[in-house]
PDB file of N, CA and C in Angstrom:
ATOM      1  N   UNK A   1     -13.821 -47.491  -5.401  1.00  0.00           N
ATOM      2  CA  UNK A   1     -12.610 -46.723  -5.265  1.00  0.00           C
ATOM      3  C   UNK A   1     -12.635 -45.596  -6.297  1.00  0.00           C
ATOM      4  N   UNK A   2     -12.526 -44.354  -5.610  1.00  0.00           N
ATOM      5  CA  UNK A   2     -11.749 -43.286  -7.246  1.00  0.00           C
ATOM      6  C   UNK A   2     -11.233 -43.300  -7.795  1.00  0.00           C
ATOM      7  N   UNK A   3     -11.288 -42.867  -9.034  1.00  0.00           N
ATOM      8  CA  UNK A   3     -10.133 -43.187 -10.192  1.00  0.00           C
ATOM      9  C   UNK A   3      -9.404 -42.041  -9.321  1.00  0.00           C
ATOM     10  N   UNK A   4      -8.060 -42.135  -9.544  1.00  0.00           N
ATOM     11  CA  UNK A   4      -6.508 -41.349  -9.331  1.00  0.00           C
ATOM     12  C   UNK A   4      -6.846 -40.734 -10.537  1.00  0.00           C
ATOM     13  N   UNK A   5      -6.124 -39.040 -10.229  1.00  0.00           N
ATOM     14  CA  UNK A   5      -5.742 -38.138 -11.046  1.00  0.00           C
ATOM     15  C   UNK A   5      -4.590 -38.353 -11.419  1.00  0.00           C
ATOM     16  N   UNK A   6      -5.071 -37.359 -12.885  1.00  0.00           N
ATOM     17  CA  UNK A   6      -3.508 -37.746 -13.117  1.00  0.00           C
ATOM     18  C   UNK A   6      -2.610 -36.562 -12.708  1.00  0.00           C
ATOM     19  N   UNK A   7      -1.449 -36.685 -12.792  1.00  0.00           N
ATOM     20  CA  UNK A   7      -0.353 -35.670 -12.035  1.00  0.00           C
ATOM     21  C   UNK A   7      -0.471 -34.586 -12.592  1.00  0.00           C
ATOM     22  N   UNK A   8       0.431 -33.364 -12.248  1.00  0.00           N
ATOM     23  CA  UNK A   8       0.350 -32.234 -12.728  1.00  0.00           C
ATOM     24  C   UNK A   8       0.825 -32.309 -13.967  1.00  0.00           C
ATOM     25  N   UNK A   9       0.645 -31.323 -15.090  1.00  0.00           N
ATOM     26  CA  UNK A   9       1.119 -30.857 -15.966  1.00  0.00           C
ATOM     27  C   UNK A   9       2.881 -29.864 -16.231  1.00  0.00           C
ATOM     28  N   UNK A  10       3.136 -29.567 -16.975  1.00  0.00           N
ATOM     29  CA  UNK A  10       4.103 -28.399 -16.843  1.00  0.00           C
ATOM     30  C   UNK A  10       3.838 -27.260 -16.917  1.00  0.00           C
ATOM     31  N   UNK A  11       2.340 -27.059 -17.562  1.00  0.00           N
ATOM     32  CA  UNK A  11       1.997 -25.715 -17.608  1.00  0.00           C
ATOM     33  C   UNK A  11       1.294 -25.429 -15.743  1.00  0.00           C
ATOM     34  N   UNK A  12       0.612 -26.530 -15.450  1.00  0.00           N
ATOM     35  CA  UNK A  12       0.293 -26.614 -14.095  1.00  0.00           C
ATOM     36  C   UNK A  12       1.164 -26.234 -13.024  1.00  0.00           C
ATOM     37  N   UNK A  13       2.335 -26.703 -13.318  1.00  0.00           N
ATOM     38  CA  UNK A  13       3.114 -26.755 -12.452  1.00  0.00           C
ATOM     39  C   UNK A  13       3.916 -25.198 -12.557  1.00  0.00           C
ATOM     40  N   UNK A  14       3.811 -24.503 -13.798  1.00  0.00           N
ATOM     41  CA  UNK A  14       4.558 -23.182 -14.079  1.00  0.00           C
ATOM     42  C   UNK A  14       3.709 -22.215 -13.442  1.00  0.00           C
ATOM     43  N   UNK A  15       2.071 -22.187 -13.406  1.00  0.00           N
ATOM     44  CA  UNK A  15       1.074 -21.408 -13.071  1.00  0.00           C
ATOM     45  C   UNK A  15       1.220 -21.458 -11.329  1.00  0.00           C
ATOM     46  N   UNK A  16       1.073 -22.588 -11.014  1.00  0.00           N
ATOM     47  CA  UNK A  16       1.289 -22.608  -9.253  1.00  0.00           C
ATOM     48  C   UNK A  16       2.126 -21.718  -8.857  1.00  0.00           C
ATOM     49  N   UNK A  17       3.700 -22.463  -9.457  1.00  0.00           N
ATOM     50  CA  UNK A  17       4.959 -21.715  -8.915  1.00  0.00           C
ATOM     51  C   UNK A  17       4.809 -19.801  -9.424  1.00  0.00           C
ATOM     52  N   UNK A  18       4.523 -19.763 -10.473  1.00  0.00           N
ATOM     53  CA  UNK A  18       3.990 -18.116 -10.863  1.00  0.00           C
ATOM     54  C   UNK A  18       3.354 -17.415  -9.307  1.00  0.00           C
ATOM     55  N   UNK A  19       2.649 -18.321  -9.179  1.00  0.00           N
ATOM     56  CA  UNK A  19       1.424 -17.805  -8.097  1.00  0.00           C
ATOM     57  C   UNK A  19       2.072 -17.514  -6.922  1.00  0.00           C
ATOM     58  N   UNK A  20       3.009 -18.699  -6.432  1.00  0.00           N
ATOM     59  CA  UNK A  20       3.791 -18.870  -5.007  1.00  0.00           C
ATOM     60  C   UNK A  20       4.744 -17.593  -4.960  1.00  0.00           C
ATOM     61  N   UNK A  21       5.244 -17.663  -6.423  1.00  0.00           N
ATOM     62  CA  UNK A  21       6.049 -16.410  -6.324  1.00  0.00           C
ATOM     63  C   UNK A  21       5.865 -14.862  -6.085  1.00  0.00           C
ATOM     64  N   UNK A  22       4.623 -15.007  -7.119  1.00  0.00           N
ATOM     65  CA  UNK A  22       3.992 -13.616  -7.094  1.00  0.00           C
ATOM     66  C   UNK A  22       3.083 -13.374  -5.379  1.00  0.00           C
ATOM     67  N   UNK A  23       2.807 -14.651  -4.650  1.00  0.00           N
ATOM     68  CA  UNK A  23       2.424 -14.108  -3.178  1.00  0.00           C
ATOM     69  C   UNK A  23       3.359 -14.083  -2.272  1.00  0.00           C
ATOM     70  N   UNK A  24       4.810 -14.752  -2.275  1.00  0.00           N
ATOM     71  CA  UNK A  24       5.952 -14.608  -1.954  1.00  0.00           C
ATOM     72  C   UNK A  24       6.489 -12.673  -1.954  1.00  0.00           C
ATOM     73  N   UNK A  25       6.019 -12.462  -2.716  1.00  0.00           N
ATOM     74  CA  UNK A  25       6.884 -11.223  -3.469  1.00  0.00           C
ATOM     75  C   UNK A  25       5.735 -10.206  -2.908  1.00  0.00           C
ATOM     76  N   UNK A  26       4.397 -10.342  -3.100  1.00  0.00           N
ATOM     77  CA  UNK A  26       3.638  -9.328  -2.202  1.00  0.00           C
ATOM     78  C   UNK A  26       3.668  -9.642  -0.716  1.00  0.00           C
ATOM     79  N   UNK A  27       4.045 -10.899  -0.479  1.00  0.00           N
ATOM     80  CA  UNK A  27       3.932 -10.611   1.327  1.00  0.00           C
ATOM     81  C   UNK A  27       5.399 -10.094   1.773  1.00  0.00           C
ATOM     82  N   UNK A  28       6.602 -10.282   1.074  1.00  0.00           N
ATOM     83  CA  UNK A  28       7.764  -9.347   1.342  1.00  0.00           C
ATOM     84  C   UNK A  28       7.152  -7.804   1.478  1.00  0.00           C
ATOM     85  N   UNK A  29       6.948  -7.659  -0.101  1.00  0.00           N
ATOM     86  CA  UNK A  29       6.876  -6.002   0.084  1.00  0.00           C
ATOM     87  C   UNK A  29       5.959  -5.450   0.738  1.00  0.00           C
ATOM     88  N   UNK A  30       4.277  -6.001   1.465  1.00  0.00           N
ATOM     89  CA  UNK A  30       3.576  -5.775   2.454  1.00  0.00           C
ATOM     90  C   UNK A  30       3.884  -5.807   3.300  1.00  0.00           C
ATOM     91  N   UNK A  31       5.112  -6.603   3.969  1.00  0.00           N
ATOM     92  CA  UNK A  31       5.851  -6.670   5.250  1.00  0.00           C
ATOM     93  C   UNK A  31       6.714  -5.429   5.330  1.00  0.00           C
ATOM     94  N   UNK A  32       7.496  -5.096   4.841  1.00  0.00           N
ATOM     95  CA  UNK A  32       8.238  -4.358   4.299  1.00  0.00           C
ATOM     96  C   UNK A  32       7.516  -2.716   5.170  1.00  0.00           C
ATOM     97  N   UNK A  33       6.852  -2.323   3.591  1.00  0.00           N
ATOM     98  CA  UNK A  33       6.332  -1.082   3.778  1.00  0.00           C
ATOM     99  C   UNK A  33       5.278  -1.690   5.146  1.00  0.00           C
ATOM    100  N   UNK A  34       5.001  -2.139   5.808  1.00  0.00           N
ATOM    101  CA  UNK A  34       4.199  -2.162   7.159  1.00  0.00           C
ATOM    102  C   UNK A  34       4.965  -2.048   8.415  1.00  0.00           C
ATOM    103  N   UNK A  35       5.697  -2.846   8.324  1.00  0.00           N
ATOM    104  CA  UNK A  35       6.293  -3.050   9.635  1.00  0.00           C
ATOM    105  C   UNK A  35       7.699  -2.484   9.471  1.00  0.00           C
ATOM    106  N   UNK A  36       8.723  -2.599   8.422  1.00  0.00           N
ATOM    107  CA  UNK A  36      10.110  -2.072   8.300  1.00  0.00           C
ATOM    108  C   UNK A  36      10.113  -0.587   8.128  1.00  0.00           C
ATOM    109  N   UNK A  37       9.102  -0.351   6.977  1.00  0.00           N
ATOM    110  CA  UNK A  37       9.541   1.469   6.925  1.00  0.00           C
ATOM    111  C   UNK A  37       9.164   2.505   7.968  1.00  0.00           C
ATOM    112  N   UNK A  38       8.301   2.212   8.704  1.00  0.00           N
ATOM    113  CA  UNK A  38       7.913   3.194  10.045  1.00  0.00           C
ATOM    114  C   UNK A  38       9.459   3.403  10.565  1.00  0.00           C
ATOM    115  N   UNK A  39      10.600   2.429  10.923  1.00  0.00           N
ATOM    116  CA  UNK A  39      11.412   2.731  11.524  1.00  0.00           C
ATOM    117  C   UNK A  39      12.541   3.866  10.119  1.00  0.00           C
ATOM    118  N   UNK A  40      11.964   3.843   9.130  1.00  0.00           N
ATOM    119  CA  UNK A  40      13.138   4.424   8.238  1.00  0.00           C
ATOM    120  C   UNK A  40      12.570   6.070   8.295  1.00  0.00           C
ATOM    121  N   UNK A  41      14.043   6.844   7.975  1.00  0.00           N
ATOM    122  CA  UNK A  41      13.778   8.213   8.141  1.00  0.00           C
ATOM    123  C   UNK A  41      12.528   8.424   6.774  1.00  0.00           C
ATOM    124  N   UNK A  42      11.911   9.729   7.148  1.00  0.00           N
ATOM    125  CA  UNK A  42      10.759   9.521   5.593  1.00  0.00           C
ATOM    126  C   UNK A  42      11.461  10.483   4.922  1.00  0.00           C
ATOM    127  N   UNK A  43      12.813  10.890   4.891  1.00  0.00           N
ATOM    128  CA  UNK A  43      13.328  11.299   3.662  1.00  0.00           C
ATOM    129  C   UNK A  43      14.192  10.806   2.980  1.00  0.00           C
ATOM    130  N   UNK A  44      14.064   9.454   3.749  1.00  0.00           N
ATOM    131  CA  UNK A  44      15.327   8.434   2.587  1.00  0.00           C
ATOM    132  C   UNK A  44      14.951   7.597   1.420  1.00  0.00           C
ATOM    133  N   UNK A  45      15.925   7.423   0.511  1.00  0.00           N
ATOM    134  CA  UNK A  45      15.214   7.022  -1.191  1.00  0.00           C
ATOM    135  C   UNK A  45      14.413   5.816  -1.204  1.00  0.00           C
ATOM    136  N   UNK A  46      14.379   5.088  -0.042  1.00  0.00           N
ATOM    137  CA  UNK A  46      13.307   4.125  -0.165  1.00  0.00           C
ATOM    138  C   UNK A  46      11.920   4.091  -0.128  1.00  0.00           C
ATOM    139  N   UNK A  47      11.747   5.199   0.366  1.00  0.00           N
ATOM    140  CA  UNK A  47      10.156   5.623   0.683  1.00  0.00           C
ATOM    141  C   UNK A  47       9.455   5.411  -0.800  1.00  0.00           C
ATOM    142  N   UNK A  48      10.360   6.114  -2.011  1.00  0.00           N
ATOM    143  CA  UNK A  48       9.778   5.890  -3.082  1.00  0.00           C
ATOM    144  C   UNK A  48       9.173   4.916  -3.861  1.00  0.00           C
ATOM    145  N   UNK A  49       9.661   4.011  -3.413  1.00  0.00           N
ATOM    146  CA  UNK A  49       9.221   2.978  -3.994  1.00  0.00           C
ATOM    147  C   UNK A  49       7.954   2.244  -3.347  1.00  0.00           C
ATOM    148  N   UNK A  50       6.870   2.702  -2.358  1.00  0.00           N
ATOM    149  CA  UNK A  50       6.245   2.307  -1.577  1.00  0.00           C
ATOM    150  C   UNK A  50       4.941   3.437  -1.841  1.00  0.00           C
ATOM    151  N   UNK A  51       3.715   3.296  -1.816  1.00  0.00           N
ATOM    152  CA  UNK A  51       2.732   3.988  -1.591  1.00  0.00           C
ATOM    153  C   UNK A  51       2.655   4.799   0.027  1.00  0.00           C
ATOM    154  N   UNK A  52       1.429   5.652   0.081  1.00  0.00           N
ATOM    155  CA  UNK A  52       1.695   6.212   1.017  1.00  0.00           C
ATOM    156  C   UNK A  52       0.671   5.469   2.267  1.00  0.00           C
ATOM    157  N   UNK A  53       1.199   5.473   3.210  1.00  0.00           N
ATOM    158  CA  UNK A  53       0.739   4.436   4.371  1.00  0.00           C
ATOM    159  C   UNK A  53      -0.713   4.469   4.941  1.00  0.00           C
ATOM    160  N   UNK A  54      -1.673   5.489   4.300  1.00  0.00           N
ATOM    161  CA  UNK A  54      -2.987   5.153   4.386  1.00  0.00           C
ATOM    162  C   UNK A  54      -3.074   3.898   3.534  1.00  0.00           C
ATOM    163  N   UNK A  55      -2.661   3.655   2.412  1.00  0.00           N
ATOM    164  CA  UNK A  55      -3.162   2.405   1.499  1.00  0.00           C
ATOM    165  C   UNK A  55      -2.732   1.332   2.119  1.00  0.00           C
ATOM    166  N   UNK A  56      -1.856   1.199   3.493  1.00  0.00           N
ATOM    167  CA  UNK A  56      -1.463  -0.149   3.988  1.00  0.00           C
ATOM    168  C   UNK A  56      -2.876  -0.584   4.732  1.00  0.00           C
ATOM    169  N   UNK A  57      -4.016   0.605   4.826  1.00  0.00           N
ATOM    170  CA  UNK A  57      -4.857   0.142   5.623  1.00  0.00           C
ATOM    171  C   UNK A  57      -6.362  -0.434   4.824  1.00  0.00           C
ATOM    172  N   UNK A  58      -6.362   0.620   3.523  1.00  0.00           N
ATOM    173  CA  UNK A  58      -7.634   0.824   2.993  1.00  0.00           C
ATOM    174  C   UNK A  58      -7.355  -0.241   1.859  1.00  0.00           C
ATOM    175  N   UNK A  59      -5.874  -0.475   0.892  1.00  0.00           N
ATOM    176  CA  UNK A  59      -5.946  -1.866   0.146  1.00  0.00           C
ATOM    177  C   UNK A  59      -6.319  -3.624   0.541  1.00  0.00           C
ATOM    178  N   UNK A  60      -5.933  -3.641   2.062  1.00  0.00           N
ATOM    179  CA  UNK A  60      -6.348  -4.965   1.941  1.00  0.00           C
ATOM    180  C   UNK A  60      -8.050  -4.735   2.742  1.00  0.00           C
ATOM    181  N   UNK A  61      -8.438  -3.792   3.578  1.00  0.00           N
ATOM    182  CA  UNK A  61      -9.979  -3.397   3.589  1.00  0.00           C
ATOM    183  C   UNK A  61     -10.541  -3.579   1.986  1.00  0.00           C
ATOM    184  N   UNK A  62     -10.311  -3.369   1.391  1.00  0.00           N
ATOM    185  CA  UNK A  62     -11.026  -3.476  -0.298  1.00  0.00           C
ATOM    186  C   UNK A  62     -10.749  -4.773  -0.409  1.00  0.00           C
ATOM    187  N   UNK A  63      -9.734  -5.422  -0.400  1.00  0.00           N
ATOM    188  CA  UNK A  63      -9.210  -6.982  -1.119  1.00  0.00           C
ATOM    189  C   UNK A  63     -10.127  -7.960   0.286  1.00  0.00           C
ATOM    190  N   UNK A  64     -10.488  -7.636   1.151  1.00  0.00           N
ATOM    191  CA  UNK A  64     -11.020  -8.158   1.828  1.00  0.00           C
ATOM    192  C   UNK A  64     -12.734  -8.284   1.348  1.00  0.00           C
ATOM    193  N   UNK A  65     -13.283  -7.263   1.095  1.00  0.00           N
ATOM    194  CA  UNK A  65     -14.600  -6.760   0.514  1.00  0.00           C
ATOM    195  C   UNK A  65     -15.137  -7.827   0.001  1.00  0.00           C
ATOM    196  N   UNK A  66     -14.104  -7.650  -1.579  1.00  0.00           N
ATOM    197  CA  UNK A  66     -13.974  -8.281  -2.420  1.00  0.00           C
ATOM    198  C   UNK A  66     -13.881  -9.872  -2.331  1.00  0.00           C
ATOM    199  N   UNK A  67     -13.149 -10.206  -1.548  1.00  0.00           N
ATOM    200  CA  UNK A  67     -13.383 -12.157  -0.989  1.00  0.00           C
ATOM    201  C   UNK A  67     -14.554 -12.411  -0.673  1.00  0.00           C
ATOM    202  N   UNK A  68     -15.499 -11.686   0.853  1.00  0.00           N
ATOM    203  CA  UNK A  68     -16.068 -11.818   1.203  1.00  0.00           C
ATOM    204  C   UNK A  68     -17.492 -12.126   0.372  1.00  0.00           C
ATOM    205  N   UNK A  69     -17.673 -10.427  -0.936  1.00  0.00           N
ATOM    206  CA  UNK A  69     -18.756 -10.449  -2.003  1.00  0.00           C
ATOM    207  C   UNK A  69     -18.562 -12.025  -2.819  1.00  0.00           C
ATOM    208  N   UNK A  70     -17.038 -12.488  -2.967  1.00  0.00           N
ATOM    209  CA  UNK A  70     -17.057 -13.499  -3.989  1.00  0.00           C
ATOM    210  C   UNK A  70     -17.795 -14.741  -3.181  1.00  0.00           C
ATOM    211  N   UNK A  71     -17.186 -15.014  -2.321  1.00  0.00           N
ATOM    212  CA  UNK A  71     -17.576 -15.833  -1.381  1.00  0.00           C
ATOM    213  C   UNK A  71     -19.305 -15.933  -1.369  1.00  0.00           C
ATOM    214  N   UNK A  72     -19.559 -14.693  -0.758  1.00  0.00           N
ATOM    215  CA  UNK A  72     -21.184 -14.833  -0.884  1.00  0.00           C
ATOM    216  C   UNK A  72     -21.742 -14.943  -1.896  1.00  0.00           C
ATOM    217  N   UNK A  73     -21.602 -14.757  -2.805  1.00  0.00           N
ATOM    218  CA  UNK A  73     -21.630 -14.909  -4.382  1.00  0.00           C
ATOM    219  C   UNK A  73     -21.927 -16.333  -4.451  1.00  0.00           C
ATOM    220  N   UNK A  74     -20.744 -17.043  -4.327  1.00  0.00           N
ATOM    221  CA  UNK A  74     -20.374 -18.593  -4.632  1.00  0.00           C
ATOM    222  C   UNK A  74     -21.442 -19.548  -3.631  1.00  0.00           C
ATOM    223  N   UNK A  75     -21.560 -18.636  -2.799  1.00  0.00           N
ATOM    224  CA  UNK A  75     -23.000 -19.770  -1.823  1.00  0.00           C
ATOM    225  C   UNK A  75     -24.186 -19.366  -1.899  1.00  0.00           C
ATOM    226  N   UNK A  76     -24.620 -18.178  -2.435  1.00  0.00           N
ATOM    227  CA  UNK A  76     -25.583 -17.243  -2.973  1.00  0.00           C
ATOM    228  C   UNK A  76     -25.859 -18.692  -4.402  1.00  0.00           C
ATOM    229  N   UNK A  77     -25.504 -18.867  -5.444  1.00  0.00           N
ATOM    230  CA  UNK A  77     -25.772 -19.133  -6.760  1.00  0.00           C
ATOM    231  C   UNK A  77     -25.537 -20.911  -6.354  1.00  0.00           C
ATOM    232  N   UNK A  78     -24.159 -21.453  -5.367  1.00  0.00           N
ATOM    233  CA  UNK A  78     -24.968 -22.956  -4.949  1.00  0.00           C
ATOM    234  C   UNK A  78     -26.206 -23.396  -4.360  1.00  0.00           C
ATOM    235  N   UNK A  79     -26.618 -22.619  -3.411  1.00  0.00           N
ATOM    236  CA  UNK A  79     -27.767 -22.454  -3.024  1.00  0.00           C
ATOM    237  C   UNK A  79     -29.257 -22.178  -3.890  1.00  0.00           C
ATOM    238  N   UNK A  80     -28.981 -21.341  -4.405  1.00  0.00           N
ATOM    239  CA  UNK A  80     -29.972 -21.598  -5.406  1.00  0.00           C
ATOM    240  C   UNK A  80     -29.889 -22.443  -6.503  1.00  0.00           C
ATOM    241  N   UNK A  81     -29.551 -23.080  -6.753  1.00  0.00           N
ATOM    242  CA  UNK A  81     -28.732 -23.611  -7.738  1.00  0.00           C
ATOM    243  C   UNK A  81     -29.325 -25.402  -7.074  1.00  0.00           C
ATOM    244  N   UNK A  82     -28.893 -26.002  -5.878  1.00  0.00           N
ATOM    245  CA  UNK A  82     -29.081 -26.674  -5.034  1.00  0.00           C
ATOM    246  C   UNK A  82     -30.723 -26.901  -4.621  1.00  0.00           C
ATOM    247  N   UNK A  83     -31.652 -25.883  -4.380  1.00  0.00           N
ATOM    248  CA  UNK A  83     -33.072 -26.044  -3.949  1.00  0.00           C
ATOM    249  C   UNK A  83     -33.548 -26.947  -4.194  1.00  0.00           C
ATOM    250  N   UNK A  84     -34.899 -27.024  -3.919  1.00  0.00           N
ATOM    251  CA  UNK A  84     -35.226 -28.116  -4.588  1.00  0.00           C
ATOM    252  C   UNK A  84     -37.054 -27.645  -4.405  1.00  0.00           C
ATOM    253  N   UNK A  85     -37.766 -27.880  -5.337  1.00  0.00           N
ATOM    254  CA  UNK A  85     -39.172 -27.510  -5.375  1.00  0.00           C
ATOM    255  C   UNK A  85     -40.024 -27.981  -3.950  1.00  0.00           C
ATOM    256  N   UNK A  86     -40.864 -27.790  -3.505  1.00  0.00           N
ATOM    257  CA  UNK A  86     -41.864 -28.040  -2.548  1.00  0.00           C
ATOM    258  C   UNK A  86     -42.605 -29.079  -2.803  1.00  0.00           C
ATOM    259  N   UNK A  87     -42.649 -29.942  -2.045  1.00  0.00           N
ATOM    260  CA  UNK A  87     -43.760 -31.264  -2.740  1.00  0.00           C
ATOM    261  C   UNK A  87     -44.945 -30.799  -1.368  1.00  0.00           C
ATOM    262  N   UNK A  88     -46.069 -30.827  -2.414  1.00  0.00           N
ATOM    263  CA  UNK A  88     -47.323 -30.788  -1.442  1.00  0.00           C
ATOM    264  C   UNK A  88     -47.973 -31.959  -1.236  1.00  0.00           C
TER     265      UNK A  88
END
């Protein structure tokens, strides 16, 4: 049988909720400037607060990149990492 972990921490538990929040709070405002502001006039004061709508396309193209390189990365270095010599 496995030993059981032990439970979360408080700092554990502050870092998660940090996290939930902070992706909570970018998928509002990605929703937002994607799908809500097309319908708003583009000279009203909200626009300001939003980048300009090429970056709704080309920021997550980059943040995507970026997973993908890590990703290959991470099976790139298990893989080698994993081999194992040739027996003749």
């Amino acid at each position: 049988m496995a030993p059981s972990r032990p439970p979360a921490t408080g700092a554990d538990r502050a870092v998660g909720m940090s996290l939930v929040g902070f992706s909570l709070l970018l998928f509002t405002y990605y929703t937002v400037w994607v799908i809500i502001l097309p319908f708003v006039d583009s000279d009203h004061v909200v626009h300001q607060y939003f980048l300009p709508r090429e970056y709704s396309v080309i920021l997550p193209g980059i943040a995507a990149l970026i997973l993908l390189l890590c990703v290959g990365t991470f099976i790139g270095v298990v893989t080698w990492k994993n081999r194992r010599p040739k027996v003749d």
